[in-house]
PDB file of N, CA and C in Angstrom:
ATOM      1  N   UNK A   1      84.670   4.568  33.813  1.00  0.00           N
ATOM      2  CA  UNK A   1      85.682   3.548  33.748  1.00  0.00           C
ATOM      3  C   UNK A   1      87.005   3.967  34.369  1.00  0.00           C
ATOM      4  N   UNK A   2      88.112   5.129  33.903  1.00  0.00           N
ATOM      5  CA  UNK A   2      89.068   5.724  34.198  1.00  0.00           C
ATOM      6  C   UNK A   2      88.510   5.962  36.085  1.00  0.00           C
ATOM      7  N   UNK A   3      87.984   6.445  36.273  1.00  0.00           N
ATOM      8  CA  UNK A   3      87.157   6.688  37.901  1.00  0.00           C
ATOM      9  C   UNK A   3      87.542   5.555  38.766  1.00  0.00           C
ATOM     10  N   UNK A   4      86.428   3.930  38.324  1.00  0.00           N
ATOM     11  CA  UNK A   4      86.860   3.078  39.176  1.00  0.00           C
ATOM     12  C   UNK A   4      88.092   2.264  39.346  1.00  0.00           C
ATOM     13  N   UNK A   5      88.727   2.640  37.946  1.00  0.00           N
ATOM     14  CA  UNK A   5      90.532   2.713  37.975  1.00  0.00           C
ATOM     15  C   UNK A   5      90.982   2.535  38.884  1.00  0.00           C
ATOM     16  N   UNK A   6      90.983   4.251  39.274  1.00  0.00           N
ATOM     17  CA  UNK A   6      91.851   4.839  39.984  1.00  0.00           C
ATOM     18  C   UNK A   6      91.694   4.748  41.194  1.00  0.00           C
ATOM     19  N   UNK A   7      89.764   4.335  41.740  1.00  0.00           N
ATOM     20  CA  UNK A   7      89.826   4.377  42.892  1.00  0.00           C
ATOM     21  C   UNK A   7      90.483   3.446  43.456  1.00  0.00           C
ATOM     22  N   UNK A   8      89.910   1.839  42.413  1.00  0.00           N
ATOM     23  CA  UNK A   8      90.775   0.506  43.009  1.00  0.00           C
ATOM     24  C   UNK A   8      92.211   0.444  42.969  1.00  0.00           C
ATOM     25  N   UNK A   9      92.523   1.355  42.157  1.00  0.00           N
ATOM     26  CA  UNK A   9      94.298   1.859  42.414  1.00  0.00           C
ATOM     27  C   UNK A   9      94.426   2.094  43.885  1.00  0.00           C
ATOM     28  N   UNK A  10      94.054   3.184  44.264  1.00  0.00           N
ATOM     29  CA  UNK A  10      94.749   4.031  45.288  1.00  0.00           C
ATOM     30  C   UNK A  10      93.873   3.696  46.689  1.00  0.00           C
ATOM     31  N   UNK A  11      92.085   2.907  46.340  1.00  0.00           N
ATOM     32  CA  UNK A  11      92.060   2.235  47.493  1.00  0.00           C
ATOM     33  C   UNK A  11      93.401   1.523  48.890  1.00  0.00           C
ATOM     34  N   UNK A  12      93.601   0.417  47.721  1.00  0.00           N
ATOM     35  CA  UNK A  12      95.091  -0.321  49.010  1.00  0.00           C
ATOM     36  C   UNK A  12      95.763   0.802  49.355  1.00  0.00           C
ATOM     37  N   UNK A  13      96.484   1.938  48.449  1.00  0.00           N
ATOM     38  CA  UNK A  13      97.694   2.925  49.219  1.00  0.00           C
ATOM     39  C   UNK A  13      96.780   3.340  50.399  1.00  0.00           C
ATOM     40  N   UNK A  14      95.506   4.039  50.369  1.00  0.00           N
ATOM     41  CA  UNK A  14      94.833   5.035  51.583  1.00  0.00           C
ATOM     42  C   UNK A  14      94.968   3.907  52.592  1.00  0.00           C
ATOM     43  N   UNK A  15      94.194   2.384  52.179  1.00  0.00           N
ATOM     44  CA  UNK A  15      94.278   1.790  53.568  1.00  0.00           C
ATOM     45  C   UNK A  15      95.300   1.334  54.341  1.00  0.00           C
ATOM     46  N   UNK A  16      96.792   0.919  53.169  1.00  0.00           N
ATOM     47  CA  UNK A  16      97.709   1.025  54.214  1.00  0.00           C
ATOM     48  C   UNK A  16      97.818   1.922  54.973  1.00  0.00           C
ATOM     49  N   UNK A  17      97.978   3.366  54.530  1.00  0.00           N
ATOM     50  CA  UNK A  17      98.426   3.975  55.512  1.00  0.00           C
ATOM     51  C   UNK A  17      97.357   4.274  56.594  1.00  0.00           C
ATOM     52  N   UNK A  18      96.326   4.023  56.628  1.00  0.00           N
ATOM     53  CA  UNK A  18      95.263   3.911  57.833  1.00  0.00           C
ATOM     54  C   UNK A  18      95.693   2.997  58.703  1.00  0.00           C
ATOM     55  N   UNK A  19      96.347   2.135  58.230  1.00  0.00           N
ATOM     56  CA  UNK A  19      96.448   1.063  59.233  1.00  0.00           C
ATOM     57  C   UNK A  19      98.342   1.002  60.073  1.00  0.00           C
ATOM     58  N   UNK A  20      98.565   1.926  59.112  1.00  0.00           N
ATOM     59  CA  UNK A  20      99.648   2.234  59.475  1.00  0.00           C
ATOM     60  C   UNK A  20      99.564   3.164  60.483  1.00  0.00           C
ATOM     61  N   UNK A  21      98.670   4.039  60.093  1.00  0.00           N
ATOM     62  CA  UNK A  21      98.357   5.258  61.162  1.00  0.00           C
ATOM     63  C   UNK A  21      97.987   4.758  62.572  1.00  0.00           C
ATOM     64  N   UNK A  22      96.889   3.739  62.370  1.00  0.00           N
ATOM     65  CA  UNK A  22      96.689   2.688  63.829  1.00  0.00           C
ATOM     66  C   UNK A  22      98.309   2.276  64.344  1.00  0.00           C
ATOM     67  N   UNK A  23      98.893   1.484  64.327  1.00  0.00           N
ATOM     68  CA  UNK A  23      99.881   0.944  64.749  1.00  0.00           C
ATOM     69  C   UNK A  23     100.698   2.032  64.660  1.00  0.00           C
ATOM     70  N   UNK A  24     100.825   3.234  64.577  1.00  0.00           N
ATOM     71  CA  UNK A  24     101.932   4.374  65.596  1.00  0.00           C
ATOM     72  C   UNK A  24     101.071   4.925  66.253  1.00  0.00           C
ATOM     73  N   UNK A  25      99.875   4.835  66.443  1.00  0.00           N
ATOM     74  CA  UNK A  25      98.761   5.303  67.321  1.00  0.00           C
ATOM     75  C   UNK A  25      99.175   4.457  68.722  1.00  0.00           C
ATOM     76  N   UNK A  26      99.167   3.206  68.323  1.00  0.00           N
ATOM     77  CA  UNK A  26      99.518   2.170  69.581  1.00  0.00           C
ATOM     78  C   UNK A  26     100.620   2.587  69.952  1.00  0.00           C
ATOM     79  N   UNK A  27     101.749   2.685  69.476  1.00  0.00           N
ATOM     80  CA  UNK A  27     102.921   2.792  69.226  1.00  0.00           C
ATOM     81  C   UNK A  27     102.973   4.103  70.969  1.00  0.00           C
ATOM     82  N   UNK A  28     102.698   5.347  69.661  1.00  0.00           N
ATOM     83  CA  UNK A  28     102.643   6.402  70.792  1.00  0.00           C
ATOM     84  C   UNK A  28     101.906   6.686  72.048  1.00  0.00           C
ATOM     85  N   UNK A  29     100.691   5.825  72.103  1.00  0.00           N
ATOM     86  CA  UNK A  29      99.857   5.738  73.183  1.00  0.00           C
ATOM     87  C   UNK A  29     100.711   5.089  74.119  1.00  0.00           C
ATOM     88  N   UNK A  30     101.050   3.447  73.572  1.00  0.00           N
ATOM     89  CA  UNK A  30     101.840   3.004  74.830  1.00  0.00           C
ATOM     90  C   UNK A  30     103.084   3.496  75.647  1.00  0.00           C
ATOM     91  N   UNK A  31     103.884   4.188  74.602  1.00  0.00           N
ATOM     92  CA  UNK A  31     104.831   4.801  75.470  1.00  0.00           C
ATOM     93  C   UNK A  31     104.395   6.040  76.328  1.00  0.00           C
ATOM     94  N   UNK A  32     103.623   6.764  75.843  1.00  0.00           N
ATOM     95  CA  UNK A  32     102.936   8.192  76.863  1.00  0.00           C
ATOM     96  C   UNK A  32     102.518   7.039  78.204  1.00  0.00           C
ATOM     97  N   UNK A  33     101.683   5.706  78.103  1.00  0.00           N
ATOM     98  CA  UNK A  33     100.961   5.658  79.098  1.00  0.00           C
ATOM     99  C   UNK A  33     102.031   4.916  79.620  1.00  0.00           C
ATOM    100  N   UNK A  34     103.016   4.109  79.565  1.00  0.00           N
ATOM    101  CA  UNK A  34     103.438   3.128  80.006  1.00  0.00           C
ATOM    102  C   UNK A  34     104.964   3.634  80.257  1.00  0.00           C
ATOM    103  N   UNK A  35     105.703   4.582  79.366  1.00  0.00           N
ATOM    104  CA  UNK A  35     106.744   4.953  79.450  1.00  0.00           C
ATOM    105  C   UNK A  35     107.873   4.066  78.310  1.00  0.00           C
ATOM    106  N   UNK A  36     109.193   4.124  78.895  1.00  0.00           N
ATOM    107  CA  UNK A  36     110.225   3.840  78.664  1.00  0.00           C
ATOM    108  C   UNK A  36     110.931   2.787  79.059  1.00  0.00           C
ATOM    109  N   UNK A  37     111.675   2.383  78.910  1.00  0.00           N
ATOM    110  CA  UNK A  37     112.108   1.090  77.454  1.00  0.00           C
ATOM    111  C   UNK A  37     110.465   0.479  76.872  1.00  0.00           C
ATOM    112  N   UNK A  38     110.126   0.477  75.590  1.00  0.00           N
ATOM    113  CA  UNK A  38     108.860   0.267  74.944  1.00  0.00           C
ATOM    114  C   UNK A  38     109.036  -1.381  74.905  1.00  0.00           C
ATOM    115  N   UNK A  39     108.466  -2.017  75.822  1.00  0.00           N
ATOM    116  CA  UNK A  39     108.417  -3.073  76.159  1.00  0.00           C
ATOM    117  C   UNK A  39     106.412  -3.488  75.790  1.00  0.00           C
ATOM    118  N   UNK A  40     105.850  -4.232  74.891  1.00  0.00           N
ATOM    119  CA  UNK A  40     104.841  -4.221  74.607  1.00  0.00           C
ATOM    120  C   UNK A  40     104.649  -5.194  73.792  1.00  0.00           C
ATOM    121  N   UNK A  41     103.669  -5.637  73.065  1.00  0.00           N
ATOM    122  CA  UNK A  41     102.876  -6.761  72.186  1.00  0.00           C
ATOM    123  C   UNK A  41     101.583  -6.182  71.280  1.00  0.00           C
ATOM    124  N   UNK A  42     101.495  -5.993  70.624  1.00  0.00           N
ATOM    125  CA  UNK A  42     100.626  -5.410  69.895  1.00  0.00           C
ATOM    126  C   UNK A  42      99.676  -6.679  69.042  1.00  0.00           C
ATOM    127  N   UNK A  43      98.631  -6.616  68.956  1.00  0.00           N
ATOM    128  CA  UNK A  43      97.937  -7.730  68.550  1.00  0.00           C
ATOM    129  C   UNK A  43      96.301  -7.324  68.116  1.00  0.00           C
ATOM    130  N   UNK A  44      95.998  -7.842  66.965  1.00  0.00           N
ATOM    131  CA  UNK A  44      94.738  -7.948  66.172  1.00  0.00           C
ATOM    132  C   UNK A  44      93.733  -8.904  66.678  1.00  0.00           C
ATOM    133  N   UNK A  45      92.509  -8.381  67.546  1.00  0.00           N
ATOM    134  CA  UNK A  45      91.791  -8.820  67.389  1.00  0.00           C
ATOM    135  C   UNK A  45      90.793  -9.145  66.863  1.00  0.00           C
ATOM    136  N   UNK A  46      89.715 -10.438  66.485  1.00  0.00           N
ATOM    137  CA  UNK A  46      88.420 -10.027  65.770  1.00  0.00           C
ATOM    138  C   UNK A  46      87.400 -11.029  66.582  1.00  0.00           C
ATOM    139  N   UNK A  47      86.499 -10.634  67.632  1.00  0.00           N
ATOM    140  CA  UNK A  47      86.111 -11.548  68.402  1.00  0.00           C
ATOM    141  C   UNK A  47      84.777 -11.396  67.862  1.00  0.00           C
ATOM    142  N   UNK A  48      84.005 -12.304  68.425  1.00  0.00           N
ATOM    143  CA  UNK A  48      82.118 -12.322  67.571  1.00  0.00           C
ATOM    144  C   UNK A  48      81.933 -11.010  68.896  1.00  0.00           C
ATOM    145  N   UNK A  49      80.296 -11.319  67.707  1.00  0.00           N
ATOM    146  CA  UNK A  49      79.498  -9.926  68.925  1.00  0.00           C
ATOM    147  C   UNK A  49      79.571 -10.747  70.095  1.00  0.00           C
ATOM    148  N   UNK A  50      78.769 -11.890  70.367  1.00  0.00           N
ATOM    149  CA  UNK A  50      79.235 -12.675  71.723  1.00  0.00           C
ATOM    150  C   UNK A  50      79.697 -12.796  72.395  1.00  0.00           C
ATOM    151  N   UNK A  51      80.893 -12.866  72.086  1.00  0.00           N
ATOM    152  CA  UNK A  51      82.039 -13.354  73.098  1.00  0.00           C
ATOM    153  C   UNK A  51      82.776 -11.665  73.623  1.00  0.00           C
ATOM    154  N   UNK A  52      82.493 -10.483  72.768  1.00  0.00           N
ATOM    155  CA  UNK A  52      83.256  -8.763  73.073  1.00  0.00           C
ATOM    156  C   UNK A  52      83.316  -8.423  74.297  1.00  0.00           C
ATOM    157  N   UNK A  53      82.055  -9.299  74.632  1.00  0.00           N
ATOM    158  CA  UNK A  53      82.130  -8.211  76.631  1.00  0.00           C
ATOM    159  C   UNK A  53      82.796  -9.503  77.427  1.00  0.00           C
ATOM    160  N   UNK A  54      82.714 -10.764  77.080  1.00  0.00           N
ATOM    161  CA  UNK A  54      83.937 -11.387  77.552  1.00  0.00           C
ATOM    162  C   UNK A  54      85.266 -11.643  77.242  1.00  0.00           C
ATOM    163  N   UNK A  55      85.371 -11.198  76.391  1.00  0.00           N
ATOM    164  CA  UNK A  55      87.000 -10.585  75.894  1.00  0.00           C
ATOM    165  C   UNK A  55      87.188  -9.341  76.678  1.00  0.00           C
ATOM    166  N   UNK A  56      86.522  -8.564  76.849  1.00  0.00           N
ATOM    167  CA  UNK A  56      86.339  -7.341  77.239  1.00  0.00           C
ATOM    168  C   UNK A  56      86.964  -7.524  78.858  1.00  0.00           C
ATOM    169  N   UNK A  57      86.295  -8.096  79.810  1.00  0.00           N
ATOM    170  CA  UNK A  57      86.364  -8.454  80.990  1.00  0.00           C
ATOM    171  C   UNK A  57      87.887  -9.512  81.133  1.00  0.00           C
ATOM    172  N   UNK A  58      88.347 -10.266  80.319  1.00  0.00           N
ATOM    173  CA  UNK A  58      89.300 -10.926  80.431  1.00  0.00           C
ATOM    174  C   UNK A  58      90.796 -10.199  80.068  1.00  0.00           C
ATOM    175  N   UNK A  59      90.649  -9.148  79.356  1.00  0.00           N
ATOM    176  CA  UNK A  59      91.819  -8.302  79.413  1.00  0.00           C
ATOM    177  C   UNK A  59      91.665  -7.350  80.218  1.00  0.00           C
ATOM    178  N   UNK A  60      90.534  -6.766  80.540  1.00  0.00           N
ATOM    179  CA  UNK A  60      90.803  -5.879  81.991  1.00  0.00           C
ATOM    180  C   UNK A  60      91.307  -6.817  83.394  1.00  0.00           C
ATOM    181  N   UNK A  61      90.900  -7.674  83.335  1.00  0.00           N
ATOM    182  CA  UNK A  61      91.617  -8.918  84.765  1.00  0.00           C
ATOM    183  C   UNK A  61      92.752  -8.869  84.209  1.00  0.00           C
ATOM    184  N   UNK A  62      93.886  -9.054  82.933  1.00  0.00           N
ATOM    185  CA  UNK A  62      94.587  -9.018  82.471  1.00  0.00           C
ATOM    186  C   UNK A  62      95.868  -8.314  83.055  1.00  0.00           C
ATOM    187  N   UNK A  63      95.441  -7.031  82.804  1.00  0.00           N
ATOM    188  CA  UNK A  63      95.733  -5.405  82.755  1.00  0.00           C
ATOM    189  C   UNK A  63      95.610  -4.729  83.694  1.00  0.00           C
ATOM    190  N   UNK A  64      94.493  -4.899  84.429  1.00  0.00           N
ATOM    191  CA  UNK A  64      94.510  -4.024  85.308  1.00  0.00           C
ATOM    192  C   UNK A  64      95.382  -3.422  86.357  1.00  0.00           C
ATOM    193  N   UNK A  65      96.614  -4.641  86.512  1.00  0.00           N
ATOM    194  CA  UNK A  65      97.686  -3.679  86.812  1.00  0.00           C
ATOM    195  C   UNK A  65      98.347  -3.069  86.381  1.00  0.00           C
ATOM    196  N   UNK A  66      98.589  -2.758  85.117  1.00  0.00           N
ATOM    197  CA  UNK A  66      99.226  -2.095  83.981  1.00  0.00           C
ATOM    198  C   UNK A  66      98.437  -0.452  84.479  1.00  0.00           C
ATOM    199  N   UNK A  67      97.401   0.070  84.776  1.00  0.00           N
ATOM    200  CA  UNK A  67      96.852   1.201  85.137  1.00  0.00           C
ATOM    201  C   UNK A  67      95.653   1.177  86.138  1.00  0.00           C
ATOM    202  N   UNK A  68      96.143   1.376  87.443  1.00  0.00           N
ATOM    203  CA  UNK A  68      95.006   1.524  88.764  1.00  0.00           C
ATOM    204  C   UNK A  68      94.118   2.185  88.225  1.00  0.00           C
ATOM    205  N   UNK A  69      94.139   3.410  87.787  1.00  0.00           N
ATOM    206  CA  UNK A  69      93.599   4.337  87.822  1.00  0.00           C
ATOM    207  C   UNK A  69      92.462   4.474  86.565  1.00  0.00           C
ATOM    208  N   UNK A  70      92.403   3.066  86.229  1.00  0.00           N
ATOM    209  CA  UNK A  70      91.805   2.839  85.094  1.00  0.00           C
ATOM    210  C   UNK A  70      89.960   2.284  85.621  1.00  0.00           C
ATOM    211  N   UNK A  71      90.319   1.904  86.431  1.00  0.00           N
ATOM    212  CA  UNK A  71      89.027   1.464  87.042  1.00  0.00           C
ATOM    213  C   UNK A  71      88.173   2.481  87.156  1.00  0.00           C
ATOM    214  N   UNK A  72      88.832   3.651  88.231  1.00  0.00           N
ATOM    215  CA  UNK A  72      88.164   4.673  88.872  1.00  0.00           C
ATOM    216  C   UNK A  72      87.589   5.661  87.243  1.00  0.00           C
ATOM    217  N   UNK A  73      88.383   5.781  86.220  1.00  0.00           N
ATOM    218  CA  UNK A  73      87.674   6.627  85.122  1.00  0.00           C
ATOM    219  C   UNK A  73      86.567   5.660  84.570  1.00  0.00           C
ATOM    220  N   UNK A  74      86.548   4.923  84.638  1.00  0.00           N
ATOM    221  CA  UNK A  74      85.717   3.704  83.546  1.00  0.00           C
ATOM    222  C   UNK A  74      84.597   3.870  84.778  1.00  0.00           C
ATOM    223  N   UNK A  75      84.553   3.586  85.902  1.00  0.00           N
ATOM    224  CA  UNK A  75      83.250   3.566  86.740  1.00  0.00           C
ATOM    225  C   UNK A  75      82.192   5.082  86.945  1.00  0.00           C
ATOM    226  N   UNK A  76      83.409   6.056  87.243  1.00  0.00           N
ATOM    227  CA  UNK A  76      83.131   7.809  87.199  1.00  0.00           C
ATOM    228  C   UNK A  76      82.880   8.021  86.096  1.00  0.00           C
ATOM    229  N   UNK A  77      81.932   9.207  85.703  1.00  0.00           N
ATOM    230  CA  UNK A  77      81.657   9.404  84.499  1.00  0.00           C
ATOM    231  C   UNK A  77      82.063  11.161  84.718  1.00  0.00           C
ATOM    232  N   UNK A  78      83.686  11.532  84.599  1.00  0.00           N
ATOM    233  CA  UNK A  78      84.288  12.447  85.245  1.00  0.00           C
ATOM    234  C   UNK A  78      84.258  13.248  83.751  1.00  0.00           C
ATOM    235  N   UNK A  79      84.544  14.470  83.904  1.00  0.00           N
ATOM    236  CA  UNK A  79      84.467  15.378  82.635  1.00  0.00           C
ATOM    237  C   UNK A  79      86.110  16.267  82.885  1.00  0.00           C
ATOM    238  N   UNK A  80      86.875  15.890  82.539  1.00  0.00           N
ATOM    239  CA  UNK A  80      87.803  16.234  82.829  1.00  0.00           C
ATOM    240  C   UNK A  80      88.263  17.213  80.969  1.00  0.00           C
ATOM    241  N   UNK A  81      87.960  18.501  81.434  1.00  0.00           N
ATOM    242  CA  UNK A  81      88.867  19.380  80.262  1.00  0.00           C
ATOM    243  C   UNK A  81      89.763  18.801  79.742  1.00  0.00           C
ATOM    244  N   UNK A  82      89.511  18.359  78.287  1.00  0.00           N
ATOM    245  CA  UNK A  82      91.044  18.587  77.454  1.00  0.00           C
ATOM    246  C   UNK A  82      91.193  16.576  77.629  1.00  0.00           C
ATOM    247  N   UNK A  83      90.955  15.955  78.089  1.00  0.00           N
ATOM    248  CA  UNK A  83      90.606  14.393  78.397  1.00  0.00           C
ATOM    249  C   UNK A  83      90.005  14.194  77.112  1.00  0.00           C
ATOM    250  N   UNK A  84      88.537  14.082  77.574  1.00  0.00           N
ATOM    251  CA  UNK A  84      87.156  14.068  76.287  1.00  0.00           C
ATOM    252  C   UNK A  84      86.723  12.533  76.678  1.00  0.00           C
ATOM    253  N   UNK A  85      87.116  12.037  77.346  1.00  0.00           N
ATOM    254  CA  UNK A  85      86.327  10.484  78.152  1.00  0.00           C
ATOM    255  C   UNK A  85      85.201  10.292  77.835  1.00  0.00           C
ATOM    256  N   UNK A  86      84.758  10.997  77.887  1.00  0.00           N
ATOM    257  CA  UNK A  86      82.883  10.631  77.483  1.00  0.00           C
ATOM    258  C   UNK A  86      82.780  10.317  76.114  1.00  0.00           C
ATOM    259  N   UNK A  87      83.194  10.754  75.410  1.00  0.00           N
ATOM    260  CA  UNK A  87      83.482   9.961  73.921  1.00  0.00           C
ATOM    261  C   UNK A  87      84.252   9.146  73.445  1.00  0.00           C
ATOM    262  N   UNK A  88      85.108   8.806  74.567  1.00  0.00           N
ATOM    263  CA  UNK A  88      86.034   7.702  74.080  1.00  0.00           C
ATOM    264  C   UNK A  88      86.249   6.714  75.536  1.00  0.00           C
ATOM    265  N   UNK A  89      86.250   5.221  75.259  1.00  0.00           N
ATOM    266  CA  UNK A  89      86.327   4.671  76.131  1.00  0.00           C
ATOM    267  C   UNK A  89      88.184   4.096  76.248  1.00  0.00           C
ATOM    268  N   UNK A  90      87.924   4.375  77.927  1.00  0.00           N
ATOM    269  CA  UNK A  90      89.480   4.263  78.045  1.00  0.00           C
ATOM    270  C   UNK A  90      89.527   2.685  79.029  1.00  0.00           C
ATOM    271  N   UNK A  91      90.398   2.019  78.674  1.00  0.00           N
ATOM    272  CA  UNK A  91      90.971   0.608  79.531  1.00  0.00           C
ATOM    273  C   UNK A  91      92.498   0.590  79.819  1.00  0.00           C
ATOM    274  N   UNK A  92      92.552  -0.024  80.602  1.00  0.00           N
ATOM    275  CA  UNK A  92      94.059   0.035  81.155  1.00  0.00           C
ATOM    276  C   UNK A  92      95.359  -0.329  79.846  1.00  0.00           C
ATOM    277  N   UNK A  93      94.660  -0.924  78.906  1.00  0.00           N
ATOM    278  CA  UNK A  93      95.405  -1.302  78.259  1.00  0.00           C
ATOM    279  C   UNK A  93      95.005  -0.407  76.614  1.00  0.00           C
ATOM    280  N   UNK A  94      95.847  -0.213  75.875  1.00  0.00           N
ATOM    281  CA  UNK A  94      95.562   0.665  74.697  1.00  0.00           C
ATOM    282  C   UNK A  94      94.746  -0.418  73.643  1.00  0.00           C
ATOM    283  N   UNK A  95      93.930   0.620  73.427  1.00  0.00           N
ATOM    284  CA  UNK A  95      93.002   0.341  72.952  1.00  0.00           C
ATOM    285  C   UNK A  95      92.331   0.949  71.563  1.00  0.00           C
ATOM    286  N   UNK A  96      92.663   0.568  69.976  1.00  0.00           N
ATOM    287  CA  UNK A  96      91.827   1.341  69.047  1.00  0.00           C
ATOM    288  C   UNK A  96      91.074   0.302  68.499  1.00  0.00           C
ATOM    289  N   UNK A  97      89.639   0.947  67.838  1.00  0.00           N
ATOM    290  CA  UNK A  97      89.002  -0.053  66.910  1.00  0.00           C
ATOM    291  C   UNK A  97      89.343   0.105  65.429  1.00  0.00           C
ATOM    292  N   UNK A  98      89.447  -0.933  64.794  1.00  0.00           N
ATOM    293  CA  UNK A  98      89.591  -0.352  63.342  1.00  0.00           C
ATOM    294  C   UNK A  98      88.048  -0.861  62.646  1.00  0.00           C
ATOM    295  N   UNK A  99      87.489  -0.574  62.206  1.00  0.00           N
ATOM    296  CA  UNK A  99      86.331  -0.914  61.479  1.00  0.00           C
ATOM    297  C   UNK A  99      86.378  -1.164  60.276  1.00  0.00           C
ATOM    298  N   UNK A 100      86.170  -2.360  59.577  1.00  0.00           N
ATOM    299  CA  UNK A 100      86.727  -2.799  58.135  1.00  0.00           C
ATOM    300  C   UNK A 100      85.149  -2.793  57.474  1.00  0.00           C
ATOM    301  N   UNK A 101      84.281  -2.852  57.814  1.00  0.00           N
ATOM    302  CA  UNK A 101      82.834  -2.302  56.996  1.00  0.00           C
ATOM    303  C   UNK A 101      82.894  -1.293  56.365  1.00  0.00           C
ATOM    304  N   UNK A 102      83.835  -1.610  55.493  1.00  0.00           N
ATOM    305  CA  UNK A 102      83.590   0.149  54.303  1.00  0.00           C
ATOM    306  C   UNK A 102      82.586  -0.227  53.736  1.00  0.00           C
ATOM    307  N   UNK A 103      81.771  -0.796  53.711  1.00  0.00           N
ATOM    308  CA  UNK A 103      80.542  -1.185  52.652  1.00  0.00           C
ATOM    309  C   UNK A 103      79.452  -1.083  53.230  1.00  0.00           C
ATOM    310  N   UNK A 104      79.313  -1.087  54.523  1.00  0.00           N
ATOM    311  CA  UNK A 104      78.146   0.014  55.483  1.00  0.00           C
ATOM    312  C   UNK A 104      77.892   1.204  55.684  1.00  0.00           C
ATOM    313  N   UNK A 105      77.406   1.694  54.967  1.00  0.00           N
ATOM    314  CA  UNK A 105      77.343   3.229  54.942  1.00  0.00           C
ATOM    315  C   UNK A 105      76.306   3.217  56.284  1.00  0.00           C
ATOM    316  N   UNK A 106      76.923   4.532  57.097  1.00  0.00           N
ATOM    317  CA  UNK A 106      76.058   4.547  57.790  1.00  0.00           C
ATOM    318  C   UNK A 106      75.317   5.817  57.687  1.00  0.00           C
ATOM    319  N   UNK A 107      73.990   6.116  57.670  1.00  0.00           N
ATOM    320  CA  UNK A 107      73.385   7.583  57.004  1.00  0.00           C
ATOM    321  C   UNK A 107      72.710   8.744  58.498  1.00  0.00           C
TER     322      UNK A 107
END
Protein backbone atom coordinates (compact mmCIF):
# COMPACT_ATOMS: atom_id res chain seq x y z
CA UNK A 1 0.00 0.00 0.00
CA UNK A 2 2.65 2.72 1.40
CA UNK A 3 4.76 1.48 -2.11
CA UNK A 4 2.00 2.41 -4.61
CA UNK A 5 1.73 5.70 -2.57
CA UNK A 6 4.67 6.83 -3.19
CA UNK A 7 5.15 5.67 -6.54
CA UNK A 8 1.87 7.59 -7.73
CA UNK A 9 3.37 10.43 -5.66
CA UNK A 10 6.58 10.92 -7.29
CA UNK A 11 5.47 9.33 -10.69
CA UNK A 12 4.26 13.18 -12.03
CA UNK A 13 7.65 14.83 -10.27
CA UNK A 14 10.09 12.10 -12.48
CA UNK A 15 7.91 12.85 -15.56
CA UNK A 16 8.01 16.42 -15.36
CA UNK A 17 11.31 16.61 -15.24
CA UNK A 18 11.73 14.16 -18.27
CA UNK A 19 9.93 16.32 -20.17
CA UNK A 20 11.57 19.08 -19.00
CA UNK A 21 14.78 17.44 -19.81
CA UNK A 22 13.32 17.12 -23.58
CA UNK A 23 12.62 20.78 -24.05
CA UNK A 24 16.36 22.00 -22.96
CA UNK A 25 17.43 19.15 -25.11
CA UNK A 26 15.66 21.17 -28.00
CA UNK A 27 16.59 24.13 -26.43
CA UNK A 28 20.44 23.28 -26.62
CA UNK A 29 20.41 21.35 -29.81
CA UNK A 30 18.93 24.28 -31.64
CA UNK A 31 21.26 26.77 -30.66
CA UNK A 32 24.60 24.41 -31.26
CA UNK A 33 22.94 23.69 -34.74
CA UNK A 34 21.42 26.88 -35.69
CA UNK A 35 23.34 29.39 -33.55
CA UNK A 36 22.54 32.79 -32.20
CA UNK A 37 19.86 35.01 -31.54
CA UNK A 38 17.59 31.62 -30.59
CA UNK A 39 15.02 32.33 -32.99
CA UNK A 40 12.81 28.93 -33.11
CA UNK A 41 9.23 27.21 -32.46
CA UNK A 42 9.15 24.24 -30.64
CA UNK A 43 6.11 22.02 -31.08
CA UNK A 44 4.44 18.55 -30.03
CA UNK A 45 3.72 16.27 -32.30
CA UNK A 46 1.45 13.06 -32.32
CA UNK A 47 0.82 11.85 -35.89
CA UNK A 48 -0.82 8.11 -36.63
CA UNK A 49 1.49 5.32 -37.77
CA UNK A 50 0.14 6.39 -41.30
CA UNK A 51 0.52 9.51 -41.91
CA UNK A 52 4.82 9.46 -39.89
CA UNK A 53 6.61 9.03 -43.18
CA UNK A 54 4.41 11.75 -44.58
CA UNK A 55 4.92 14.07 -41.90
CA UNK A 56 8.28 12.90 -42.14
CA UNK A 57 8.84 14.02 -45.84
CA UNK A 58 6.83 17.31 -45.34
CA UNK A 59 9.15 18.77 -42.75
CA UNK A 60 12.24 17.75 -44.47
CA UNK A 61 10.78 19.91 -47.76
CA UNK A 62 10.19 22.23 -44.87
CA UNK A 63 13.73 22.43 -43.49
CA UNK A 64 15.84 21.48 -45.62
CA UNK A 65 17.25 24.71 -45.87
CA UNK A 66 17.74 25.13 -42.34
CA UNK A 67 20.81 22.29 -42.91
CA UNK A 68 22.32 21.26 -46.56
CA UNK A 69 24.24 19.00 -45.15
CA UNK A 70 21.50 17.11 -43.81
CA UNK A 71 20.65 15.27 -46.86
CA UNK A 72 24.15 14.03 -47.60
CA UNK A 73 24.28 12.25 -43.74
CA UNK A 74 20.71 10.82 -43.97
CA UNK A 75 21.53 9.23 -47.59
CA UNK A 76 25.51 8.12 -46.53
CA UNK A 77 25.61 5.73 -44.02
CA UNK A 78 29.05 7.58 -42.80
CA UNK A 79 30.63 6.42 -39.40
CA UNK A 80 31.98 9.38 -38.25
CA UNK A 81 33.91 9.01 -34.54
CA UNK A 82 32.37 10.65 -31.68
CA UNK A 83 28.93 11.53 -34.14
CA UNK A 84 27.24 7.91 -33.43
CA UNK A 85 24.66 8.46 -36.61
CA UNK A 86 24.00 5.04 -37.01
CA UNK A 87 22.02 5.00 -33.91
CA UNK A 88 20.44 8.02 -34.09
CA UNK A 89 18.61 9.53 -36.89
CA UNK A 90 19.51 13.02 -37.77
CA UNK A 91 17.07 15.69 -39.94
CA UNK A 92 17.70 19.10 -40.64
CA UNK A 93 15.50 20.08 -38.15
CA UNK A 94 15.82 18.95 -34.25
CA UNK A 95 14.42 16.24 -33.60
CA UNK A 96 13.53 14.03 -30.15
CA UNK A 97 10.97 11.27 -29.61
CA UNK A 98 9.31 11.12 -26.38
CA UNK A 99 7.54 7.80 -25.91
CA UNK A 100 4.53 7.93 -23.51
CA UNK A 101 3.92 3.89 -23.50
CA UNK A 102 5.12 3.38 -20.02
CA UNK A 103 2.78 0.50 -19.95
CA UNK A 104 4.66 -1.45 -22.76
CA UNK A 105 7.20 -3.16 -21.38
CA UNK A 106 9.37 -4.09 -23.82
CA UNK A 107 11.36 -7.56 -22.85
Amino acid sequence: GPLVRWLKVNFSEAFIAWIHIKALRVFVESVLRYGLPVNFQAMLLQPSKKTMKKLREVLNDLYKHLDSSAAAIIDSAMDIPGLNLSQQEYYPYVYYKIDCNLLDFKV
